[in-house]
C-alpha atoms as a PDB file:
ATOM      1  CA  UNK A   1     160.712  41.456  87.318  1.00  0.00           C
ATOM      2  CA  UNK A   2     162.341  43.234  90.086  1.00  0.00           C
ATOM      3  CA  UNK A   3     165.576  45.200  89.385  1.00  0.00           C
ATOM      4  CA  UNK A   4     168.418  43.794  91.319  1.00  0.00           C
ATOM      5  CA  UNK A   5     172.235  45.509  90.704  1.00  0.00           C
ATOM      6  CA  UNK A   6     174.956  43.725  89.606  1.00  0.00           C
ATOM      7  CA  UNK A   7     176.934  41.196  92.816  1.00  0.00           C
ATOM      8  CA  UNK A   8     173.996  41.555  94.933  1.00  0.00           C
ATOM      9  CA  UNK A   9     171.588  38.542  95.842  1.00  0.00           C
ATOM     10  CA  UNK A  10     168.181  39.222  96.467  1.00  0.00           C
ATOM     11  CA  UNK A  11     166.007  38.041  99.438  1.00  0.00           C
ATOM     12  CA  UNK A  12     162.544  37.019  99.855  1.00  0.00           C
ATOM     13  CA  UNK A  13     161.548  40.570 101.727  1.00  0.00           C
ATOM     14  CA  UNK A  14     162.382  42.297  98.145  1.00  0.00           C
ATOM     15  CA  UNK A  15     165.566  43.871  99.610  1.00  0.00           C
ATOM     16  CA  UNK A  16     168.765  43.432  98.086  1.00  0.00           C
ATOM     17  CA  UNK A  17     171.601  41.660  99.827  1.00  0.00           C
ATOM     18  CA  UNK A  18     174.922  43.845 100.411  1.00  0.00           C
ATOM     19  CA  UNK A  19     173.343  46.946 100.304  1.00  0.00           C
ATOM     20  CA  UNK A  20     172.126  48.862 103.309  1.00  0.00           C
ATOM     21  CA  UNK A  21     167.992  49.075 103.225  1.00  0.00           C
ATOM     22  CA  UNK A  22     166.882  52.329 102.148  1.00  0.00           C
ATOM     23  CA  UNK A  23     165.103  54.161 104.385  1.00  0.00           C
ATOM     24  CA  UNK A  24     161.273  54.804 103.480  1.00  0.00           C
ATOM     25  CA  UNK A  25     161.803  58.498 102.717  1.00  0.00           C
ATOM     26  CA  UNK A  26     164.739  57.792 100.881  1.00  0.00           C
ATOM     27  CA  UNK A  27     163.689  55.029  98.842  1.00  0.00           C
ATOM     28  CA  UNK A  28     162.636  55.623  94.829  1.00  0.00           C
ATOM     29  CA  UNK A  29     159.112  55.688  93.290  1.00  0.00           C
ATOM     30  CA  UNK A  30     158.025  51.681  92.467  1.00  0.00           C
ATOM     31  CA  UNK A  31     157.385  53.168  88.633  1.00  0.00           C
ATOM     32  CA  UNK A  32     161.192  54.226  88.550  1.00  0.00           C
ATOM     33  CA  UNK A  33     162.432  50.986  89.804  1.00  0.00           C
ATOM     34  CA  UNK A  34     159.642  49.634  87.527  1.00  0.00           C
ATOM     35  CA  UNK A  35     160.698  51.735  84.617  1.00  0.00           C
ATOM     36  CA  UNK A  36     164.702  51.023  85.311  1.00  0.00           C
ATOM     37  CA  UNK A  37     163.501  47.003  85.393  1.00  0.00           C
ATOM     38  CA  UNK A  38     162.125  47.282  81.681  1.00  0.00           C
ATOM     39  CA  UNK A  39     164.823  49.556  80.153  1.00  0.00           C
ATOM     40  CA  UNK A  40     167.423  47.055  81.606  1.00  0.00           C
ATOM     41  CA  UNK A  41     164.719  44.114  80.406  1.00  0.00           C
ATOM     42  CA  UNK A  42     164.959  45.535  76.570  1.00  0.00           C
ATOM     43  CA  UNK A  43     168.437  46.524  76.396  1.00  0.00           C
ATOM     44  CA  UNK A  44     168.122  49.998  76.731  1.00  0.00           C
ATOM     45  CA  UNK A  45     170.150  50.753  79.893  1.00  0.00           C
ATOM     46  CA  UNK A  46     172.642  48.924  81.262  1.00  0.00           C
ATOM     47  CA  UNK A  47     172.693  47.854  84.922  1.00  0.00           C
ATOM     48  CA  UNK A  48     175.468  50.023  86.138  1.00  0.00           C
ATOM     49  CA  UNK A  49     173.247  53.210  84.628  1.00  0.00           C
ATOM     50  CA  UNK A  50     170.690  51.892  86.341  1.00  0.00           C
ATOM     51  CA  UNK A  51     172.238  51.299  89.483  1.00  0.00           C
ATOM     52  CA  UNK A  52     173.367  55.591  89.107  1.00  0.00           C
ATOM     53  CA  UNK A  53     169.724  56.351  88.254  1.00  0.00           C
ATOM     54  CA  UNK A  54     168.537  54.561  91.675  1.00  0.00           C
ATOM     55  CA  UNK A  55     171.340  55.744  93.511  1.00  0.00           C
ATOM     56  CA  UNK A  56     170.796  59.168  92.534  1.00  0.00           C
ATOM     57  CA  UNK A  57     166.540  59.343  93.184  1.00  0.00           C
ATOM     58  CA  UNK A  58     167.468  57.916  96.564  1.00  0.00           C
ATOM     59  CA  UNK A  59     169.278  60.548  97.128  1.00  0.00           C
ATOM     60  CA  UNK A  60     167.385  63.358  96.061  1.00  0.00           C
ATOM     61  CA  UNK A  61     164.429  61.931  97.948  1.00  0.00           C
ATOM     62  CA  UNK A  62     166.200  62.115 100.882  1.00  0.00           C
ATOM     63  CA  UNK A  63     166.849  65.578 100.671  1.00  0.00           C
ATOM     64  CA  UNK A  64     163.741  66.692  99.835  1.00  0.00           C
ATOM     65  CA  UNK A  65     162.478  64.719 102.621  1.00  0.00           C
ATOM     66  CA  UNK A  66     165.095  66.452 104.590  1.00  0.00           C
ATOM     67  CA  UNK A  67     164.036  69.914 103.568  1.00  0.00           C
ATOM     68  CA  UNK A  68     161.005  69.577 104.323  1.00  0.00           C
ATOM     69  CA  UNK A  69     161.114  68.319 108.121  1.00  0.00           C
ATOM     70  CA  UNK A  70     163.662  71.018 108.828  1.00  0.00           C
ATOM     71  CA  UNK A  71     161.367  74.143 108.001  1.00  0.00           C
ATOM     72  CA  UNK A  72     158.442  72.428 110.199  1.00  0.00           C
ATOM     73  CA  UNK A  73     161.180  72.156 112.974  1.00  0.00           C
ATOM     74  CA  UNK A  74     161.936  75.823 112.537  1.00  0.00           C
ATOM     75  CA  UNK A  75     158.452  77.471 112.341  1.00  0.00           C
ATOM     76  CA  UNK A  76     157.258  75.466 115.361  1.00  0.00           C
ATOM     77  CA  UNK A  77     159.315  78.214 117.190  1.00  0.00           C
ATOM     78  CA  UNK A  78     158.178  80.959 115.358  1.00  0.00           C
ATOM     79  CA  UNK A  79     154.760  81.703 116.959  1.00  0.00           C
ATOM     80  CA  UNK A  80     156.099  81.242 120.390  1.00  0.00           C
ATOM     81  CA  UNK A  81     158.916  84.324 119.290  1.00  0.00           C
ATOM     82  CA  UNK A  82     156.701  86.301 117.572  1.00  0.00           C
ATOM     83  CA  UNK A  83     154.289  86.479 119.925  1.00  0.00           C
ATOM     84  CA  UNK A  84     156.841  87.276 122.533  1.00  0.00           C
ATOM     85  CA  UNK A  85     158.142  90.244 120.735  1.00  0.00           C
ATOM     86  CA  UNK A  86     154.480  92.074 119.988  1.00  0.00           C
ATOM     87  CA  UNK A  87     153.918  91.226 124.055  1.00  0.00           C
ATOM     88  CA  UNK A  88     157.257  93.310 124.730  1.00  0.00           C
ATOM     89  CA  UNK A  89     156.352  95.677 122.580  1.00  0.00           C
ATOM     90  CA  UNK A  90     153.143  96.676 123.643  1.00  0.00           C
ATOM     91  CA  UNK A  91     154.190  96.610 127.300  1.00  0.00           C
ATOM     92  CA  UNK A  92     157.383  98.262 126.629  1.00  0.00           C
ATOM     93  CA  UNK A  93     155.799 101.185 124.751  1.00  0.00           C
ATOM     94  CA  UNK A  94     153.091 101.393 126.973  1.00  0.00           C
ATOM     95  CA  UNK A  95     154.603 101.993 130.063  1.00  0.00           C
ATOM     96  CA  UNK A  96     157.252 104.381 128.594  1.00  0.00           C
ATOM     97  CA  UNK A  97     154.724 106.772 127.479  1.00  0.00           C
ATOM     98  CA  UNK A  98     152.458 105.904 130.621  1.00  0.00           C
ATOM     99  CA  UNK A  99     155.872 105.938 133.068  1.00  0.00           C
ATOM    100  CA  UNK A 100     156.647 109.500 131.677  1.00  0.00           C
ATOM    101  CA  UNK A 101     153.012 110.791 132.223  1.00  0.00           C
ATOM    102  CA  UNK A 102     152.530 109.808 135.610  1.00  0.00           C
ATOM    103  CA  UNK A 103     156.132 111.930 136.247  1.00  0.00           C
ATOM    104  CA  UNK A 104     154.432 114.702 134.786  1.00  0.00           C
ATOM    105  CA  UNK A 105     151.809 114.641 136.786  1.00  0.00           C
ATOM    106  CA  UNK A 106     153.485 113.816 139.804  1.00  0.00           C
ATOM    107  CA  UNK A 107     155.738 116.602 139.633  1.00  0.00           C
ATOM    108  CA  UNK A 108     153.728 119.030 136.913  1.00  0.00           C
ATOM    109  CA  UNK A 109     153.844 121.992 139.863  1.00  0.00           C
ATOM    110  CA  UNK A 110     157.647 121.524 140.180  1.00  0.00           C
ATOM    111  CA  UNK A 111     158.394 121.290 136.645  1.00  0.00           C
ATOM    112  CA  UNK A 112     159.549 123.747 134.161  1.00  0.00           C
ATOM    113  CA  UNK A 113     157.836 124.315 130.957  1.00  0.00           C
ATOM    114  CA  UNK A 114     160.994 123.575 129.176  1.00  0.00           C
ATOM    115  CA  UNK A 115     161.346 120.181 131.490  1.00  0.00           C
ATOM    116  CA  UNK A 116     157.477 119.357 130.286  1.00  0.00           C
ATOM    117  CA  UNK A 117     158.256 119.760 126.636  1.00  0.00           C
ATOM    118  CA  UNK A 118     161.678 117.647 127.162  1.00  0.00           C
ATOM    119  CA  UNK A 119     160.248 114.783 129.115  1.00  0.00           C
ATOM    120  CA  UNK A 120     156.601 114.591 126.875  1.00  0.00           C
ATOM    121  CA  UNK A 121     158.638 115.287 124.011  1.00  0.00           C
ATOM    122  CA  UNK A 122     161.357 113.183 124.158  1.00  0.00           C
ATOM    123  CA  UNK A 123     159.399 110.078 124.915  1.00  0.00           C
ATOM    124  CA  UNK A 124     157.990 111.177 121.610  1.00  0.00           C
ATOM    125  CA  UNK A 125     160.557 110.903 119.622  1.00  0.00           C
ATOM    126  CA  UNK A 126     161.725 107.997 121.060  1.00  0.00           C
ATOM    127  CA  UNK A 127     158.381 105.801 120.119  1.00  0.00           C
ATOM    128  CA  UNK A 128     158.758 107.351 117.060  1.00  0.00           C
ATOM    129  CA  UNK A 129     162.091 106.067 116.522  1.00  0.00           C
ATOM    130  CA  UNK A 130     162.103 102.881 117.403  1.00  0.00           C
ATOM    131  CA  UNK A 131     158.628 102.592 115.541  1.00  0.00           C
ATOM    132  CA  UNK A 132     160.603 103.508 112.366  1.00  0.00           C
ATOM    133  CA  UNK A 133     163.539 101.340 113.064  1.00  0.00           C
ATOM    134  CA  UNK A 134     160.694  98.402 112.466  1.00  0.00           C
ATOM    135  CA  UNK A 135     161.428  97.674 109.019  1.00  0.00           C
ATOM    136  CA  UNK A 136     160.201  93.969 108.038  1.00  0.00           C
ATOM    137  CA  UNK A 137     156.494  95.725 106.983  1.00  0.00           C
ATOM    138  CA  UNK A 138     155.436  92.387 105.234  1.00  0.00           C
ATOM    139  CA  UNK A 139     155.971  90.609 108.890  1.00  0.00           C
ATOM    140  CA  UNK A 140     152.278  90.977 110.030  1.00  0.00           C
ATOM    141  CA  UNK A 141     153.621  91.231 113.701  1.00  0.00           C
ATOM    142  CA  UNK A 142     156.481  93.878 112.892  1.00  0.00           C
ATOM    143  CA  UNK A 143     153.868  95.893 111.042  1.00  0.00           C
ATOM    144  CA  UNK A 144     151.153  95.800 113.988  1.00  0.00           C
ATOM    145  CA  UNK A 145     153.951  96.649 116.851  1.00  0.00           C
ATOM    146  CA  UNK A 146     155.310  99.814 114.509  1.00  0.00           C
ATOM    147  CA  UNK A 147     151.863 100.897 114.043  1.00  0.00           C
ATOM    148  CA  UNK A 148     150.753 100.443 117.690  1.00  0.00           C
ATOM    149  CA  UNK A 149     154.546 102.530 118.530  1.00  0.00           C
ATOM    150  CA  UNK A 150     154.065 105.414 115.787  1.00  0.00           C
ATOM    151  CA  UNK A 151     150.148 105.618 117.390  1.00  0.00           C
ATOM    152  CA  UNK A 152     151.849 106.264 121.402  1.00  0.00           C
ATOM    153  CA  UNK A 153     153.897 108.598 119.499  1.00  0.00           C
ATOM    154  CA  UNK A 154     150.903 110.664 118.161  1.00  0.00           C
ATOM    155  CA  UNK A 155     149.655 110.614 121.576  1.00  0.00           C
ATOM    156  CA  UNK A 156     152.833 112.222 122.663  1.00  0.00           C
ATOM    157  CA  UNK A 157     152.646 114.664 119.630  1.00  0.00           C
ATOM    158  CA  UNK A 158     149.691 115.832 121.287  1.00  0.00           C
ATOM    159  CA  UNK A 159     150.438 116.419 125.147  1.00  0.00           C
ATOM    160  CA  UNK A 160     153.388 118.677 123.402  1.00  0.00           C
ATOM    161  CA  UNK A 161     151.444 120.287 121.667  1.00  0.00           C
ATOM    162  CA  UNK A 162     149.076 121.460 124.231  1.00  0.00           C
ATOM    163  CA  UNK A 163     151.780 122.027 126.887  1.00  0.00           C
ATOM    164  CA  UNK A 164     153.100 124.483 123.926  1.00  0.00           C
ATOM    165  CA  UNK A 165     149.146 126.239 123.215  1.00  0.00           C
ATOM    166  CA  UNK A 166     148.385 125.923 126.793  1.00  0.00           C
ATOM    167  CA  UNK A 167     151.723 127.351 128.784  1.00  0.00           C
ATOM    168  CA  UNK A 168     153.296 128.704 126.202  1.00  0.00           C
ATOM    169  CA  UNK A 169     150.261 130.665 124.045  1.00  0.00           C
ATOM    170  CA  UNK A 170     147.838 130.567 126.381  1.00  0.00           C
ATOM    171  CA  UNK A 171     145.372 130.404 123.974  1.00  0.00           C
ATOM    172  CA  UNK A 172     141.395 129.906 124.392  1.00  0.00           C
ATOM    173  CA  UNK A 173     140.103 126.607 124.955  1.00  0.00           C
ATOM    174  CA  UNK A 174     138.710 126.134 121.780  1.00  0.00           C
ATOM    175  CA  UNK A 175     141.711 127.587 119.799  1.00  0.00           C
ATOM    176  CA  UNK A 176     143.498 124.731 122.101  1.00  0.00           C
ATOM    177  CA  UNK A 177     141.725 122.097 121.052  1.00  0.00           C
ATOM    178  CA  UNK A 178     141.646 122.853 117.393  1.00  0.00           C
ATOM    179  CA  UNK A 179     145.751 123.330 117.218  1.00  0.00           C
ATOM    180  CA  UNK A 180     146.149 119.919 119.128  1.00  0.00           C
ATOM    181  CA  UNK A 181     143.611 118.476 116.982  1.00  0.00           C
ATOM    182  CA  UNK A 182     145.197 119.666 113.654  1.00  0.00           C
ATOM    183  CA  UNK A 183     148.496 118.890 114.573  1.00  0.00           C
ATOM    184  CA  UNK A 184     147.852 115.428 115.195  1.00  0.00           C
ATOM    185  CA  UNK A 185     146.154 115.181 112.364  1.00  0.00           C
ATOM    186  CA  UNK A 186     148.726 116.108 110.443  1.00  0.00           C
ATOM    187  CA  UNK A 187     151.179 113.905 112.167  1.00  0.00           C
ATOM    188  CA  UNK A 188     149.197 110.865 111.196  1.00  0.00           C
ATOM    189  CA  UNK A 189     149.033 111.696 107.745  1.00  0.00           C
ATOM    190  CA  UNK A 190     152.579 112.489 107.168  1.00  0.00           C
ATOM    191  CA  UNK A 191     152.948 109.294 109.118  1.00  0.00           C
ATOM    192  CA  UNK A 192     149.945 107.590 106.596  1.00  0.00           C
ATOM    193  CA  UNK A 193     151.897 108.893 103.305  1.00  0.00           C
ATOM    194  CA  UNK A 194     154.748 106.997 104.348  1.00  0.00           C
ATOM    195  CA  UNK A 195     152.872 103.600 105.011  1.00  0.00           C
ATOM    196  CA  UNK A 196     149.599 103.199 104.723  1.00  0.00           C
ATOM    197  CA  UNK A 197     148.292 101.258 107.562  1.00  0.00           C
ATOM    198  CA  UNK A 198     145.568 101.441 110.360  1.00  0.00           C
ATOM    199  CA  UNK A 199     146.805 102.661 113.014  1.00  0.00           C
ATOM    200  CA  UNK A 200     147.937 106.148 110.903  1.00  0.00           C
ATOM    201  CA  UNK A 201     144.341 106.489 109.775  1.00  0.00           C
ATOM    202  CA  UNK A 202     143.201 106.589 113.444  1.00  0.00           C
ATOM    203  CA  UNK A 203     145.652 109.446 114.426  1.00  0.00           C
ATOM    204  CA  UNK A 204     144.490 110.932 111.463  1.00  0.00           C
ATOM    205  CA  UNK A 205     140.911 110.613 111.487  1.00  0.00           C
ATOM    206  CA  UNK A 206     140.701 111.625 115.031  1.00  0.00           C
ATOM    207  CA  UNK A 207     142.900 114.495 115.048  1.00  0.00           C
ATOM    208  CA  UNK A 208     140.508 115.832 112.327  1.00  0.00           C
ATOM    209  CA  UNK A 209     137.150 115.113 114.301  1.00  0.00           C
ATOM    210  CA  UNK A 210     139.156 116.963 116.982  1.00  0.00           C
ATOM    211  CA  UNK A 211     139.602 119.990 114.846  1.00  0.00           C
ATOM    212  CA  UNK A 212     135.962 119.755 113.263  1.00  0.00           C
ATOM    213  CA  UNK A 213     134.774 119.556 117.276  1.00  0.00           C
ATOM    214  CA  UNK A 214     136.666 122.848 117.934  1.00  0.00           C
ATOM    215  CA  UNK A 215     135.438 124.607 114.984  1.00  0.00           C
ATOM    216  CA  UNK A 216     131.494 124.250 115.521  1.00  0.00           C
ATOM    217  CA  UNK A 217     131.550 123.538 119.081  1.00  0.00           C
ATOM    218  CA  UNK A 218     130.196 126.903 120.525  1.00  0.00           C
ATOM    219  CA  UNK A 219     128.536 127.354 117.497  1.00  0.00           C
ATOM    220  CA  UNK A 220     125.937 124.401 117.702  1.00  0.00           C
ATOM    221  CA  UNK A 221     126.756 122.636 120.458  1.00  0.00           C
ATOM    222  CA  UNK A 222     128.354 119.065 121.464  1.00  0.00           C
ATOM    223  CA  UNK A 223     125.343 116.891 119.885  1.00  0.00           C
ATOM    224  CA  UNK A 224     125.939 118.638 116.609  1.00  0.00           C
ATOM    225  CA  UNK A 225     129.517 118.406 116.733  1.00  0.00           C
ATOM    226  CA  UNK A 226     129.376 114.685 117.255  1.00  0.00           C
ATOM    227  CA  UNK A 227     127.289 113.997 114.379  1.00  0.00           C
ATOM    228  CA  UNK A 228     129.236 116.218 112.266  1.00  0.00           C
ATOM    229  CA  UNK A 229     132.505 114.167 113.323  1.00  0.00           C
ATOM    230  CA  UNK A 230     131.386 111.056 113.012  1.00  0.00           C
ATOM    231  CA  UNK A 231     129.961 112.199 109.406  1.00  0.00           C
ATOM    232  CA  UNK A 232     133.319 113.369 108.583  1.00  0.00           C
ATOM    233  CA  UNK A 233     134.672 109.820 109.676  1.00  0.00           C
ATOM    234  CA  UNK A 234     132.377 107.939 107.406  1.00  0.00           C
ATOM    235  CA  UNK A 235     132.947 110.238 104.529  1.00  0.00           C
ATOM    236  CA  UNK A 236     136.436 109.424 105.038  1.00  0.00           C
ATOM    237  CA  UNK A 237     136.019 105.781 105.196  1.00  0.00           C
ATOM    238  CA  UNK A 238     133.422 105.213 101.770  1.00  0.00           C
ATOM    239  CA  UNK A 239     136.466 107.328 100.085  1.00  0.00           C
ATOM    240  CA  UNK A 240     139.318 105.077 101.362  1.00  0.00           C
ATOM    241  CA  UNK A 241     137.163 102.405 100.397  1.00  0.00           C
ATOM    242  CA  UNK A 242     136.244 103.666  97.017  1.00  0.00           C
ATOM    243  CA  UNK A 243     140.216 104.113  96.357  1.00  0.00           C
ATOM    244  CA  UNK A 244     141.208 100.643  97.467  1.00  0.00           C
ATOM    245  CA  UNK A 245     139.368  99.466  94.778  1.00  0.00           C
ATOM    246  CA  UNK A 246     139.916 101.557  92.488  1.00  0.00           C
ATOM    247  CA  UNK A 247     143.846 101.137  92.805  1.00  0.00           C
ATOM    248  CA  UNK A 248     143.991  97.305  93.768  1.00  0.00           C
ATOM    249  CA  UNK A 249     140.568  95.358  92.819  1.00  0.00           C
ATOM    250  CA  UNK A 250     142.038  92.281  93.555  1.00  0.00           C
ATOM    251  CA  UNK A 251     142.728  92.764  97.095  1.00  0.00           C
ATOM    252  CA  UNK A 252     139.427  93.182  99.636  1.00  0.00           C
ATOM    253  CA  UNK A 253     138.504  96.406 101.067  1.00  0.00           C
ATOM    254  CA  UNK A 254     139.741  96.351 104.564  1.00  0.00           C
ATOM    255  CA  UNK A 255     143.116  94.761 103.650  1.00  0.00           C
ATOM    256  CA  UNK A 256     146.561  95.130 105.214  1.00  0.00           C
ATOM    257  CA  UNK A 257     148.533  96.453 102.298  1.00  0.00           C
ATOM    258  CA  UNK A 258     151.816  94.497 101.519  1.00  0.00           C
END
């Protein structure tokens, strides 16, 4: 038996007469209308509760149906953005901290210590800022652009710091390359305790084969040294390894933390 409300004649098709045809989306499960057919059948509902039950799935169909084609609508856009703003911000960073290099260089004869440190510096600080203004960390995009930002800034971290040892000090060149080493090192892994992420294990991990180069350099030679740094770097990496598991073993080894 098919369910048909009260005043309303039905037609061959199995729509009902005076009322508009449902849309597909919008129209109710056949086992409610079947369901709503044999509680009316044996007396359990009457047809005006029936007629509020169909009215009702109709219409929560067709907002489900609804919410779900508006989301689609929405993300189709999203790639296209996202990918636009990791473009920009590559480029952008980029050719700051490449734009203020080349000035250096240009006009390193002409320029002041002071005007060095300002100019290397400042570009510094600004990567650095914006690269901490970049908040949304479980936004796989955001996450990749801040660490790609904070890693320029190390980069500037160390062109200060050897204008500083080199015009400043004057130290030796191996007393050079260990403070520039070390203190990018340690600007990584203040930048690492605050999020952990790959591109602050870089600055880290090279700012330490850096300082490890310095060290034993004269001492054994540049073959050495490179083993010894890249030892260092492995060491590092089993231990990082060995802690990821340790602290989440549900989550692979290699992971962008959340």
């Amino acid at each position: 038996m098919t369910y048909v409300p009260d005043g309303c004649a039905g037609r061959r098709d199995g729509t009902v007469a005076g009322v508009p045809e449902p849309s597909t989306a919008a129209t109710p499960a056949a086992a409610v209308v079947a369901a709503l057919d044999r509680a009316v059948a044996a007396g359990l509902l009457t047809r005006a509760t029936a007629d509020a039950v169909l009215a009702q799935e109709s219409l929560a169909q067709e907002s489900l149906a609804q919410a779900a084609a508006a989301p689609t609508a929405h993300r189709s856009h999203r790639p296209v953005l996202a990918s636009a703003v990791e473009g920009l911000g590559y480029v952008g960073g980029a050719l700051v901290l490449v734009g203020v290099m080349l000035i250096v260089a240009q006009f390193w004869e002409d320029l002041a210590t002071a005007a060095r440190l300002v100019l290397i510096g400042g570009a510094g600080a600004g990567l650095l800022t914006v690269g901490l203004l970049l908040r949304a960390e479980e936004v796989p995009v955001v996450w990749r652009l801040r660490g790609f930002l904070l890693l320029l800034s190390a980069g500037a971290v160390a062109g200060t710091t050897a204008i500083l040892v080199v015009d400043v000090v004057a130290a030796p060149g191996p007393v050079v390359a260990l403070v520039i080493g070390s203190a990018t090192g340690a600007y990584g892994a203040a930048l690492w305790r605050r999020r952990d992420r790959p591109a602050q294990h870089l600055t880290t991990f090279v700012g330490l084969a850096v300082a490890v180069g310095a060290v034993f350099g004269d001492a054994v030679g540049p073959p050495v040294v490179m083993v010894l740094s890249g030892a260092v770097l492995l060491i590092a990496m089993v231990a990082l390894v060995t802690r990821s598991k340790r602290n989440h073993p549900g989550v692979p080894a290699g992971s962008a933390p959340s």
